[in-house]
N, C-alpha and C. Protein backbone atom coordinates (compact mmCIF):
# COMPACT_ATOMS: atom_id res chain seq x y z
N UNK A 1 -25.04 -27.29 2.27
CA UNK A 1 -24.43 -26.04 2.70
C UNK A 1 -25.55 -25.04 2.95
N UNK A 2 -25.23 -24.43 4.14
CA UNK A 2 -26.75 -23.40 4.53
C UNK A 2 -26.20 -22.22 3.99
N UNK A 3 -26.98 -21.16 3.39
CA UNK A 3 -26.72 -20.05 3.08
C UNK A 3 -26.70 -18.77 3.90
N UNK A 4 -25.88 -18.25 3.80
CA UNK A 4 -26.08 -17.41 5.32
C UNK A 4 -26.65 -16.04 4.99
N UNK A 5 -27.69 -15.54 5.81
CA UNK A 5 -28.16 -13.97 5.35
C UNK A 5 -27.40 -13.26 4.91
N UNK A 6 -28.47 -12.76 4.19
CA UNK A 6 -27.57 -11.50 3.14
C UNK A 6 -26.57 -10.35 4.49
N UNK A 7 -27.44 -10.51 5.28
CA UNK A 7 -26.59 -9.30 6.21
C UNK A 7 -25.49 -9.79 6.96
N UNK A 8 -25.38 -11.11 7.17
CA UNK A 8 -24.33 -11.39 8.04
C UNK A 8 -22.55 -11.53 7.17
N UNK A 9 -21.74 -11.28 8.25
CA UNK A 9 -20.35 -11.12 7.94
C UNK A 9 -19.77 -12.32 7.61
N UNK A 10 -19.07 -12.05 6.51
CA UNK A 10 -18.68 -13.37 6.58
C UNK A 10 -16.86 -13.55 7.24
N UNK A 11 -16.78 -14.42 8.43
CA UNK A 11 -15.56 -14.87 8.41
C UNK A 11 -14.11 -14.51 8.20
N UNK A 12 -14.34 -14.69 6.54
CA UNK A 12 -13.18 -15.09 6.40
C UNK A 12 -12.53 -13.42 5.26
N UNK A 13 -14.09 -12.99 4.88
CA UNK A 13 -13.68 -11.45 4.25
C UNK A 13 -13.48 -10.45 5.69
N UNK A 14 -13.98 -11.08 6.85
CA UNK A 14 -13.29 -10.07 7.84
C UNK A 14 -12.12 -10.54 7.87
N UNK A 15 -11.19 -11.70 8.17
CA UNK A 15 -9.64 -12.01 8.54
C UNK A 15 -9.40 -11.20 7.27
N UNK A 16 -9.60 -11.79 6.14
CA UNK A 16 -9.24 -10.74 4.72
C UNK A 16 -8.84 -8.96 5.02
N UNK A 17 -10.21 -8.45 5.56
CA UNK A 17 -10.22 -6.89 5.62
C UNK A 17 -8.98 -6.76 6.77
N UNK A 18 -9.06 -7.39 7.67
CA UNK A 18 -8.29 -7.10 9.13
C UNK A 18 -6.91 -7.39 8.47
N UNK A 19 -6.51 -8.50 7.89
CA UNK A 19 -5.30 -8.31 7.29
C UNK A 19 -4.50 -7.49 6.44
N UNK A 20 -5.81 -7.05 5.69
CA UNK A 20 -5.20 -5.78 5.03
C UNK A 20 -4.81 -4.52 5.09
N UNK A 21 -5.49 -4.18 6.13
CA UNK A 21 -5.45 -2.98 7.33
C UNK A 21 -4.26 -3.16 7.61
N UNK A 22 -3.27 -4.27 8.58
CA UNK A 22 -2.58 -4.61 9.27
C UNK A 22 -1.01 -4.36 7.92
N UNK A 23 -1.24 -5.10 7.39
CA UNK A 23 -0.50 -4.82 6.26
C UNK A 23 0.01 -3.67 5.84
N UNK A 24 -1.21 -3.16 5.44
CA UNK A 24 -0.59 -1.58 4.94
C UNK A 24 -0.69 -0.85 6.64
N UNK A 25 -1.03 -1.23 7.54
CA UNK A 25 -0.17 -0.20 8.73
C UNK A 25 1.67 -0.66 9.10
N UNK A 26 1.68 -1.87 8.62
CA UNK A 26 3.32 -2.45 9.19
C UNK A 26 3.77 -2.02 7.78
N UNK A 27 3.25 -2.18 6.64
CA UNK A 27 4.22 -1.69 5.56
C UNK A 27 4.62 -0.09 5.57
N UNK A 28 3.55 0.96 5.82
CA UNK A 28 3.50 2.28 6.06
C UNK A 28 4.92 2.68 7.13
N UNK A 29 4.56 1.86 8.44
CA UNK A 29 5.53 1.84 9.38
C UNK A 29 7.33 1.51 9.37
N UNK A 30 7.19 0.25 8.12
CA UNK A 30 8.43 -0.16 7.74
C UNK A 30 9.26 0.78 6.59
N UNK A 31 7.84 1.54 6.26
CA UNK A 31 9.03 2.34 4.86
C UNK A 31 9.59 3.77 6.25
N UNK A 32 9.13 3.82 7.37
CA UNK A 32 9.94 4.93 7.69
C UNK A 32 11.02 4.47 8.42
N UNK A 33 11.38 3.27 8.36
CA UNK A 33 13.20 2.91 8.45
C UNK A 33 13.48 2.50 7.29
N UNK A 34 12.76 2.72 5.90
CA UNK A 34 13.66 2.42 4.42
C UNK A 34 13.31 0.98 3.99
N UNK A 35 12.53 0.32 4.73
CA UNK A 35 12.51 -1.12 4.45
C UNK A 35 11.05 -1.17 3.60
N UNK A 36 11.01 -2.65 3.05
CA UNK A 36 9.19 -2.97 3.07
C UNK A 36 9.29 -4.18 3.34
N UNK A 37 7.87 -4.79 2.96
CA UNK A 37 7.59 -6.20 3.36
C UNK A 37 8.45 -7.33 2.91
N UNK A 38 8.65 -6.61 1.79
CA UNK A 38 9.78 -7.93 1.16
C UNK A 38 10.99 -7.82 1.49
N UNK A 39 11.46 -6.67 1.86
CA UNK A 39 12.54 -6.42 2.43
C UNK A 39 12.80 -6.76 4.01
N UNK A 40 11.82 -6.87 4.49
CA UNK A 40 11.96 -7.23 6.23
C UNK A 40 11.77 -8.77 6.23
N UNK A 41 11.15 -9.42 5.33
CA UNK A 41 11.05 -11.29 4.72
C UNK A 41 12.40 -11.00 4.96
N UNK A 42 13.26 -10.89 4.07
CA UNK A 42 14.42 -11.29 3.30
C UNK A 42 15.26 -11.15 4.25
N UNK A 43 15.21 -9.97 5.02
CA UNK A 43 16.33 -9.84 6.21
C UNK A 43 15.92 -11.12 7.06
N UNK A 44 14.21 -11.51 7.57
CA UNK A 44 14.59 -12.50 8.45
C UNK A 44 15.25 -13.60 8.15
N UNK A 45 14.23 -14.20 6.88
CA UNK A 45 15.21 -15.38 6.05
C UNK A 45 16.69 -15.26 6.28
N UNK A 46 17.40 -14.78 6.00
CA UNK A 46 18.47 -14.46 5.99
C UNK A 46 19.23 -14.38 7.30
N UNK A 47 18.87 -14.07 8.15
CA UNK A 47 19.21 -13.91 9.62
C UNK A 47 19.37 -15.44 10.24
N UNK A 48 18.13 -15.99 9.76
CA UNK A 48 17.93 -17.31 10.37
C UNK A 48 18.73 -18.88 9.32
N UNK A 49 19.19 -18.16 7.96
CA UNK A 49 19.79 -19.28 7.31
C UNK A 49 20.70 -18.52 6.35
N UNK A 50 21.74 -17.82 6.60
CA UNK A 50 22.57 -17.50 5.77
C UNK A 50 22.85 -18.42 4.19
N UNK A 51 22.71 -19.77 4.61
CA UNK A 51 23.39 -20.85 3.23
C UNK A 51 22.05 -20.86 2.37
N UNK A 52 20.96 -19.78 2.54
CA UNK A 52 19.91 -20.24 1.31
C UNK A 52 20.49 -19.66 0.11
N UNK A 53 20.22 -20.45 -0.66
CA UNK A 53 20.30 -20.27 -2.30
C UNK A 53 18.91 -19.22 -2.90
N UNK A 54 19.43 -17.96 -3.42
CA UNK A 54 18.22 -17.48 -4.03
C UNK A 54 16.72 -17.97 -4.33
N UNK A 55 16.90 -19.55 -4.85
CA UNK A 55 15.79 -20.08 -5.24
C UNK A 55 14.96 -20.36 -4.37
N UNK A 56 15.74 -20.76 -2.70
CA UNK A 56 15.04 -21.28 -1.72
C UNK A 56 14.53 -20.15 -0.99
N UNK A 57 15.33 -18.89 -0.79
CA UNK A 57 14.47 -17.81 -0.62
C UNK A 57 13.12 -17.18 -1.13
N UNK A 58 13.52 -17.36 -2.45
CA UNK A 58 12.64 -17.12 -3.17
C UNK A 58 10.92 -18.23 -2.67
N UNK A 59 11.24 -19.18 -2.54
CA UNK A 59 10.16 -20.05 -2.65
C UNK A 59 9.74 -19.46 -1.15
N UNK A 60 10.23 -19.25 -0.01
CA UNK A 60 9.61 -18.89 0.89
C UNK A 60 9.34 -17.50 0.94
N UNK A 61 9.75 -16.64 -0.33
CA UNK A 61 8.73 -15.71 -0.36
C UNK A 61 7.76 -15.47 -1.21
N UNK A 62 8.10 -16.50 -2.23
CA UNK A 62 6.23 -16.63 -2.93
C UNK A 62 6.86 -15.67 -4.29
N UNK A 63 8.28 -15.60 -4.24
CA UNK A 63 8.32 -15.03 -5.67
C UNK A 63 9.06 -15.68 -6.48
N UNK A 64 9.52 -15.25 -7.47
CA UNK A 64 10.39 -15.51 -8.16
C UNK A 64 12.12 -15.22 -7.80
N UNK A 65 12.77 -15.89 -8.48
CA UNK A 65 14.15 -16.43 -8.08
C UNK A 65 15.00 -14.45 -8.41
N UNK A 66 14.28 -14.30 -9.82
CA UNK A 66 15.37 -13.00 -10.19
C UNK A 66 14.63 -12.08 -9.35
N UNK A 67 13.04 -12.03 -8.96
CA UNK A 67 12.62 -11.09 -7.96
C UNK A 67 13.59 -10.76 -6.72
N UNK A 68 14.13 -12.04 -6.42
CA UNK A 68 14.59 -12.21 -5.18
C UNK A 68 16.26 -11.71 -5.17
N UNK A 69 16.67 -11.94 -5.95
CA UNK A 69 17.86 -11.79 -6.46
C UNK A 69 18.00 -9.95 -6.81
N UNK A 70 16.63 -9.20 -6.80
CA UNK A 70 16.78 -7.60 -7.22
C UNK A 70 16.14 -7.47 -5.90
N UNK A 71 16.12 -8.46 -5.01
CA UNK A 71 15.50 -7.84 -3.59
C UNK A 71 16.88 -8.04 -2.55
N UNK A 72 17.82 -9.01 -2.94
CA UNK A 72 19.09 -8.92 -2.28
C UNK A 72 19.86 -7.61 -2.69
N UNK A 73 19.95 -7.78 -3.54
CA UNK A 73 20.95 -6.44 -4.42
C UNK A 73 20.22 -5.06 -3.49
N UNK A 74 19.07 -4.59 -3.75
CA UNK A 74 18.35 -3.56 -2.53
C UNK A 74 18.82 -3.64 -1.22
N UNK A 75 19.30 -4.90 -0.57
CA UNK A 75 18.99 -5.16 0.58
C UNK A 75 20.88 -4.56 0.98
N UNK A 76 21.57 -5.03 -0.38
CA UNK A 76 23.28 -4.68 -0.58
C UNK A 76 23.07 -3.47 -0.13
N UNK A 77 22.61 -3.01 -1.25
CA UNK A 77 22.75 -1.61 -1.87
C UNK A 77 22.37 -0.43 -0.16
N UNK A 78 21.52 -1.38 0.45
CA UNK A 78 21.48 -0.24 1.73
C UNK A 78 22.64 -0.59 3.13
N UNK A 79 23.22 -1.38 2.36
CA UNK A 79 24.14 -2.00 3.31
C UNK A 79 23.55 -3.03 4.64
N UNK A 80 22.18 -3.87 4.46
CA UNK A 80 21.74 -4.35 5.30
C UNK A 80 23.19 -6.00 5.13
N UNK A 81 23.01 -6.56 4.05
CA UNK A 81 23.50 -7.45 3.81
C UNK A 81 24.52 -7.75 2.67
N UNK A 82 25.45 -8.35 2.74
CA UNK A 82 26.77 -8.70 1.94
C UNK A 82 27.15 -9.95 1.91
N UNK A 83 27.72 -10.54 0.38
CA UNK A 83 27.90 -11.55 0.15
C UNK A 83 29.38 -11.83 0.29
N UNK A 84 29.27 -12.55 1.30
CA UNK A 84 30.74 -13.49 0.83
C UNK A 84 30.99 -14.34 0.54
N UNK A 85 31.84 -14.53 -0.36
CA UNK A 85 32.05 -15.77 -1.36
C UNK A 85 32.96 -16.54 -0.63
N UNK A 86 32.78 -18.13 -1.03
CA UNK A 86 33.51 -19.07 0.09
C UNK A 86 34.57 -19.50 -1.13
N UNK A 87 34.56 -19.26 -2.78
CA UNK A 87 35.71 -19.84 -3.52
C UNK A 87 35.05 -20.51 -4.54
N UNK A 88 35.59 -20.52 -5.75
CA UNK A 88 35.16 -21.25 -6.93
C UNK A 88 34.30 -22.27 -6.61
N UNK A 89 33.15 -22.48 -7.28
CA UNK A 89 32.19 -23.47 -7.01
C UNK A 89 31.09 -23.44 -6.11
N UNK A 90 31.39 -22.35 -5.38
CA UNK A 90 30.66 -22.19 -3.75
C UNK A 90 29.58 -21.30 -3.88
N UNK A 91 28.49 -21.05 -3.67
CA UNK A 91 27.58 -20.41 -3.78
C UNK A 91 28.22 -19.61 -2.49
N UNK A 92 27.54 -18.12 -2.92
CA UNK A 92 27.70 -16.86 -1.75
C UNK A 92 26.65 -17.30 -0.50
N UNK A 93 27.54 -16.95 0.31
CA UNK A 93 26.94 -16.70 1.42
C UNK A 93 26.72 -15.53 1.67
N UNK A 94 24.98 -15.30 2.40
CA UNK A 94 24.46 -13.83 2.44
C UNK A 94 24.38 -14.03 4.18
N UNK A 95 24.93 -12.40 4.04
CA UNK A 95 25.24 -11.77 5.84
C UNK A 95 24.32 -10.97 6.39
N UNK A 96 23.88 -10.80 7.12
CA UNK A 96 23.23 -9.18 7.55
C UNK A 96 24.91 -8.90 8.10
N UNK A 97 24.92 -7.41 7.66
CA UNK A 97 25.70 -6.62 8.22
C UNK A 97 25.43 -5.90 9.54
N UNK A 98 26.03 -5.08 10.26
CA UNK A 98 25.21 -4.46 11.54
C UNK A 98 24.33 -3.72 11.30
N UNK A 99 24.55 -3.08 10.04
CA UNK A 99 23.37 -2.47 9.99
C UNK A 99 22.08 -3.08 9.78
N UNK A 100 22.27 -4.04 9.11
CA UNK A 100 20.95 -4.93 8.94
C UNK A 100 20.62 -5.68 9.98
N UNK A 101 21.15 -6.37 10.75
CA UNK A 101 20.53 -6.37 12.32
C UNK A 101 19.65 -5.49 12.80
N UNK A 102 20.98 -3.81 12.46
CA UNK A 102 19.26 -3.33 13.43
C UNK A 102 18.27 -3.20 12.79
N UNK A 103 18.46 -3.03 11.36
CA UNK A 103 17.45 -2.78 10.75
C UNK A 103 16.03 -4.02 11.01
N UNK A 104 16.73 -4.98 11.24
CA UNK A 104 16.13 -6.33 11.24
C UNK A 104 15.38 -6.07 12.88
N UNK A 105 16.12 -5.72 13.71
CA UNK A 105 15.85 -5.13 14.94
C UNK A 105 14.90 -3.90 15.24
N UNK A 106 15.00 -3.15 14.24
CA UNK A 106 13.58 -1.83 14.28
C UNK A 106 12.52 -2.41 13.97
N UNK A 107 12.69 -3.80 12.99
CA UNK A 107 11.40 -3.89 12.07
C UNK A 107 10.82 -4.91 13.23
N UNK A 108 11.22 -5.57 14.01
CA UNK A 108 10.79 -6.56 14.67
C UNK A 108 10.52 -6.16 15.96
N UNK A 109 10.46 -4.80 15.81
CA UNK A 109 10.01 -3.77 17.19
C UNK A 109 8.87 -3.15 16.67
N UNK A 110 8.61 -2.73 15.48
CA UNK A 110 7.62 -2.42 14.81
C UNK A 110 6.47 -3.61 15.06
N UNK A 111 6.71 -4.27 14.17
CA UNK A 111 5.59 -5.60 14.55
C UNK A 111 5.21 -5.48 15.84
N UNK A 112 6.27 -5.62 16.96
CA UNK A 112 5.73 -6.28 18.46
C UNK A 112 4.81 -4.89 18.82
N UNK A 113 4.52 -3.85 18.67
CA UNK A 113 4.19 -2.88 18.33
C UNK A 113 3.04 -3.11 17.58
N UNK A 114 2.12 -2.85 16.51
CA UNK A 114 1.21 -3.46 15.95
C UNK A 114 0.97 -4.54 16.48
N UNK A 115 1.18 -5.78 16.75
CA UNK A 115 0.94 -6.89 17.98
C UNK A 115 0.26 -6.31 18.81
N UNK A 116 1.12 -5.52 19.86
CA UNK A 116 0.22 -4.91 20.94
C UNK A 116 -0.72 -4.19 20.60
N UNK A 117 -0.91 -3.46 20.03
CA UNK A 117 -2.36 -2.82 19.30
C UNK A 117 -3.21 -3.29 18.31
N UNK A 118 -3.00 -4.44 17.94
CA UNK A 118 -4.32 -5.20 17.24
C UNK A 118 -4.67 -6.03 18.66
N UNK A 119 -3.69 -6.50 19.51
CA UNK A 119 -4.15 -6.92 20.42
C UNK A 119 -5.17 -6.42 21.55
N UNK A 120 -4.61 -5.38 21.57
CA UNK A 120 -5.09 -4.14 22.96
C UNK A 120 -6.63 -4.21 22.33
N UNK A 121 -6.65 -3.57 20.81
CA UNK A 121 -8.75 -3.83 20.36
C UNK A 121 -9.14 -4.53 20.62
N UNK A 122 -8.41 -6.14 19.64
CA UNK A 122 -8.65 -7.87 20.24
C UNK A 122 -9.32 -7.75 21.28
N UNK A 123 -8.19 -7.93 22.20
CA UNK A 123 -8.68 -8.32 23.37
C UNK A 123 -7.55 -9.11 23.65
N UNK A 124 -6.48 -9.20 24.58
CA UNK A 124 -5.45 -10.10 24.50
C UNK A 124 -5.55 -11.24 25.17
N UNK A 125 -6.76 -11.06 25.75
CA UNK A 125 -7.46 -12.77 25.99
C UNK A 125 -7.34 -13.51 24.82
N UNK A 126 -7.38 -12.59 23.68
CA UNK A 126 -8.17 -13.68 22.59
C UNK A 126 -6.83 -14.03 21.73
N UNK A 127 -5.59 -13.97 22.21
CA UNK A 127 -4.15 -14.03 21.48
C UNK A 127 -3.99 -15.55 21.52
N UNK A 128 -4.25 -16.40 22.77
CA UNK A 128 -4.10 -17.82 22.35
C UNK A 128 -5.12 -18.44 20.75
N UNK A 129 -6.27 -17.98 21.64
CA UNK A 129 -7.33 -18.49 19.97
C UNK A 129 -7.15 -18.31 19.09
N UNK A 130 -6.61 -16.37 18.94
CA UNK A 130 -6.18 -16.16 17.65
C UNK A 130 -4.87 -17.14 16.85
N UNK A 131 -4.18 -17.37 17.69
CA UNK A 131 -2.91 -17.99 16.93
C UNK A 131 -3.07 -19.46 16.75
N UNK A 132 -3.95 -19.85 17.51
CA UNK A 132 -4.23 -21.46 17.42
C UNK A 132 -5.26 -21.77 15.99
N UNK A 133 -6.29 -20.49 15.64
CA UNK A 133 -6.89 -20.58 14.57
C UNK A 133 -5.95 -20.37 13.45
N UNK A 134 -5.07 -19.23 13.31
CA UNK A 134 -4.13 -18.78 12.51
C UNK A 134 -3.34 -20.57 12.24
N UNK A 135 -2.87 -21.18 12.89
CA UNK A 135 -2.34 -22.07 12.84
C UNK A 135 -2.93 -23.33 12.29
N UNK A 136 -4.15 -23.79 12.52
CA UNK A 136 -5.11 -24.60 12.06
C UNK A 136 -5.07 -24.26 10.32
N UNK A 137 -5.57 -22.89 10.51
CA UNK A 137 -6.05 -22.62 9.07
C UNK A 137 -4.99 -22.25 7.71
N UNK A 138 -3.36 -22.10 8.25
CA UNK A 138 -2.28 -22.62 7.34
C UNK A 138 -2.06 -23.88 7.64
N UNK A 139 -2.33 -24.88 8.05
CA UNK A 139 -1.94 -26.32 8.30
C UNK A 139 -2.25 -26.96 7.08
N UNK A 140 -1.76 -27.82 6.48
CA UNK A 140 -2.36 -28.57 5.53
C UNK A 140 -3.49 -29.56 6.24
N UNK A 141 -4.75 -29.64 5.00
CA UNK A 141 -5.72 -30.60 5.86
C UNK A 141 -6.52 -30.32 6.90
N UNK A 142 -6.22 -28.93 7.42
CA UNK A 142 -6.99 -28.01 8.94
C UNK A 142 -6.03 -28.86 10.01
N UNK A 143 -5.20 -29.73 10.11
CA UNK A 143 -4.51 -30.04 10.99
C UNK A 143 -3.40 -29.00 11.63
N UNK A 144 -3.67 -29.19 13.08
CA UNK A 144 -2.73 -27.88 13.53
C UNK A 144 -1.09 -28.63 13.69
N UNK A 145 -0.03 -27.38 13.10
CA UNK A 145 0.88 -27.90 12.91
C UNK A 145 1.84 -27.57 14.45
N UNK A 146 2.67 -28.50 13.98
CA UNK A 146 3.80 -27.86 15.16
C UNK A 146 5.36 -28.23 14.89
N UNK A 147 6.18 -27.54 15.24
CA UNK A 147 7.43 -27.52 15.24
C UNK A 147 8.28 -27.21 13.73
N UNK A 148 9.02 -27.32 13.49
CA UNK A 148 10.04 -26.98 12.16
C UNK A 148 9.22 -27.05 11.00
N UNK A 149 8.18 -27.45 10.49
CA UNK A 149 7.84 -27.59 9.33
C UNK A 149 6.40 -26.64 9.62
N UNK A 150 5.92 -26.42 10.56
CA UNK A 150 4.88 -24.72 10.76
C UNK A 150 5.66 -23.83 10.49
N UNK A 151 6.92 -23.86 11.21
CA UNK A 151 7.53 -22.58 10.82
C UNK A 151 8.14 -22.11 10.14
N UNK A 152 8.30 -22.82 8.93
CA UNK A 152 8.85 -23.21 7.83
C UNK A 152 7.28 -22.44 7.07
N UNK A 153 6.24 -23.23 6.90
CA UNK A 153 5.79 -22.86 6.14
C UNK A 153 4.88 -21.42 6.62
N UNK A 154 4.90 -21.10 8.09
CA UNK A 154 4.67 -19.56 8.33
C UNK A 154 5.83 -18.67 7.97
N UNK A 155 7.07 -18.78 7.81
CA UNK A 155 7.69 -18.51 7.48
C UNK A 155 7.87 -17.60 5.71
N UNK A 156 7.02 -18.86 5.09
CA UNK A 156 6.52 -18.85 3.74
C UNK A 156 5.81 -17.61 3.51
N UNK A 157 4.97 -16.74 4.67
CA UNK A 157 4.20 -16.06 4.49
C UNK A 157 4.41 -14.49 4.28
N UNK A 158 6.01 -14.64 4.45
CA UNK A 158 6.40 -12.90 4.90
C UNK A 158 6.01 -11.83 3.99
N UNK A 159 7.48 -11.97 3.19
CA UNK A 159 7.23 -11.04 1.98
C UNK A 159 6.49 -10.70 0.83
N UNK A 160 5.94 -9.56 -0.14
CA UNK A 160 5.46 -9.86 -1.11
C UNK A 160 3.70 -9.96 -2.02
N UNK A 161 2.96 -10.00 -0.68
CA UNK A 161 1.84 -10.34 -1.22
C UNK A 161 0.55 -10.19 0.23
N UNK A 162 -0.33 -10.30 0.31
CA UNK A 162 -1.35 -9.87 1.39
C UNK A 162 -1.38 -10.88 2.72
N UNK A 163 -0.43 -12.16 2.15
CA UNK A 163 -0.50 -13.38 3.00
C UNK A 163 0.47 -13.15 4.53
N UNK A 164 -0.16 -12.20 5.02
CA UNK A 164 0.40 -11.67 6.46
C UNK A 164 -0.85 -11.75 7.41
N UNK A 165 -0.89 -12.11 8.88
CA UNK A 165 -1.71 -12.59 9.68
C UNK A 165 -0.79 -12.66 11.20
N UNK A 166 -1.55 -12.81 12.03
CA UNK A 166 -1.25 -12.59 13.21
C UNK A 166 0.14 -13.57 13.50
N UNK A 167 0.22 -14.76 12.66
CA UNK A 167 1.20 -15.54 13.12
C UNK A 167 2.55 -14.90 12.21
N UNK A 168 2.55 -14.01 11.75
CA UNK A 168 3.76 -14.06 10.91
C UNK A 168 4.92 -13.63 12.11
N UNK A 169 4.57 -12.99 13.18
CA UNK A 169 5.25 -12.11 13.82
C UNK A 169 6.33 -13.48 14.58
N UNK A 170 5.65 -14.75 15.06
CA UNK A 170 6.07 -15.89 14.81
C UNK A 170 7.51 -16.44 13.86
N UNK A 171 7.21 -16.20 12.91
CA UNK A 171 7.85 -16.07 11.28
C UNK A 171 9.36 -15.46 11.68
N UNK A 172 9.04 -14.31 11.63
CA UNK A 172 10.37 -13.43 11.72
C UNK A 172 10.89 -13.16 13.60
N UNK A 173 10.30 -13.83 14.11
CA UNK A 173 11.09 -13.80 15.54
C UNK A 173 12.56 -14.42 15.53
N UNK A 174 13.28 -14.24 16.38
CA UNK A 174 14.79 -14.60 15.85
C UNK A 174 14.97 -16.02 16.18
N UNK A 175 15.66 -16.68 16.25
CA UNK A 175 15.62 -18.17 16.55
C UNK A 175 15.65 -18.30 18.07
N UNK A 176 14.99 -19.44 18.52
CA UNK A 176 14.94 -19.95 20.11
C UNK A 176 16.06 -20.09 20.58
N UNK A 177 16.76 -19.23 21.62
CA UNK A 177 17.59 -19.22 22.39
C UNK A 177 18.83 -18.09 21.60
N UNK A 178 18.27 -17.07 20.74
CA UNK A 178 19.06 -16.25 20.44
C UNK A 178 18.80 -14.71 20.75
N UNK A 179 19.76 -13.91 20.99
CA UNK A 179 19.78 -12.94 21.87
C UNK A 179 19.30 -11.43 20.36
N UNK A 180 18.92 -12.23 19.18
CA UNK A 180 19.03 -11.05 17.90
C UNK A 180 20.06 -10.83 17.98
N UNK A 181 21.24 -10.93 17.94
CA UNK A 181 22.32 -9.76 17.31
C UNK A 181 22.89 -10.55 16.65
């Protein structure tokens, strides 16, 4: 392993710094429609699989089950989403309500928004590379992934913690061939 001068950058503490920046500008941005990071996870999750079970939410947001479970109740409590129960035995099914659409809908205007302006510095030449590296480097193995099980585990990345990057926007896009509402 070569050691690299003391002066040069390294890599991967720039994706680090750049992510963190990015972070606290979309989280800053998301609390002025009432939301945060874990709260805009949860709405997409939710948008895209109503039948998850707390636990499975939970695992794709990197927390814990009762975390997740005081991040639905928040999500009630603003009227984004509501449970309806299908009958003894049945686990609830979680809704976005309309309001949580749009809410789900501001926040995913926000992002495309930050997108265009990390891009516009970027360079939006550099949006294929960027996402093809982004993609490599969550792959298991450095293998670049593709289809249901990338987005599954970019998916993994939303809520909760610093693990946000250019592909998340990916993540919370609405499903292929759906109009958001």
């Amino acid at each position: 392993m070569s050691k690299a001068p003391e002066s040069a950058l390294s890599t991967v503490m720039m994706v680090i710094a750049t992510g963190r920046r990015l972070q606290e500008q979309l989280e800053t941005r998301l609390t002025g429609i009432g939301l945060s990071m874990r709260l805009f996870g949860a709405l997409g999750h939710i948008s895209r699989d109503p039948d998850l079970s707390y636990s499975d939410l939970a695992r794709r947001a990197g927390v814990t089950s009762q975390s997740m479970r005081a991040t639905v109740l928040m999500l009630e409590e603003l009227g984004a989403v509501e449970r309806n129960l299908r009958g003894q035995g049945h686990r609830a099914r979680l809704e976005l309500t309309d309001k949580g659409r749009a809410l789900l809908g501001q926040a995913r205007g926000i992002l495309s928004e930050l997108d265009e302006e990390f891009l516009k510095a970027a360079g939006q030449h550099q949006k294929t590379a960027l996402d093809a590296a982004c993609e490599r480097a969550l792959a298991p193995g450095g293998r670049s992934p593709s289809g249901p099980s990338s987005q599954r585990r970019a998916a993994t990345l939303v809520p909760g913690s610093f693990d946000q990057d250019p592909c998340v926007n990916r993540a919370l896009a609405p499903p292929a061939g759906s109009t958001g509402k």
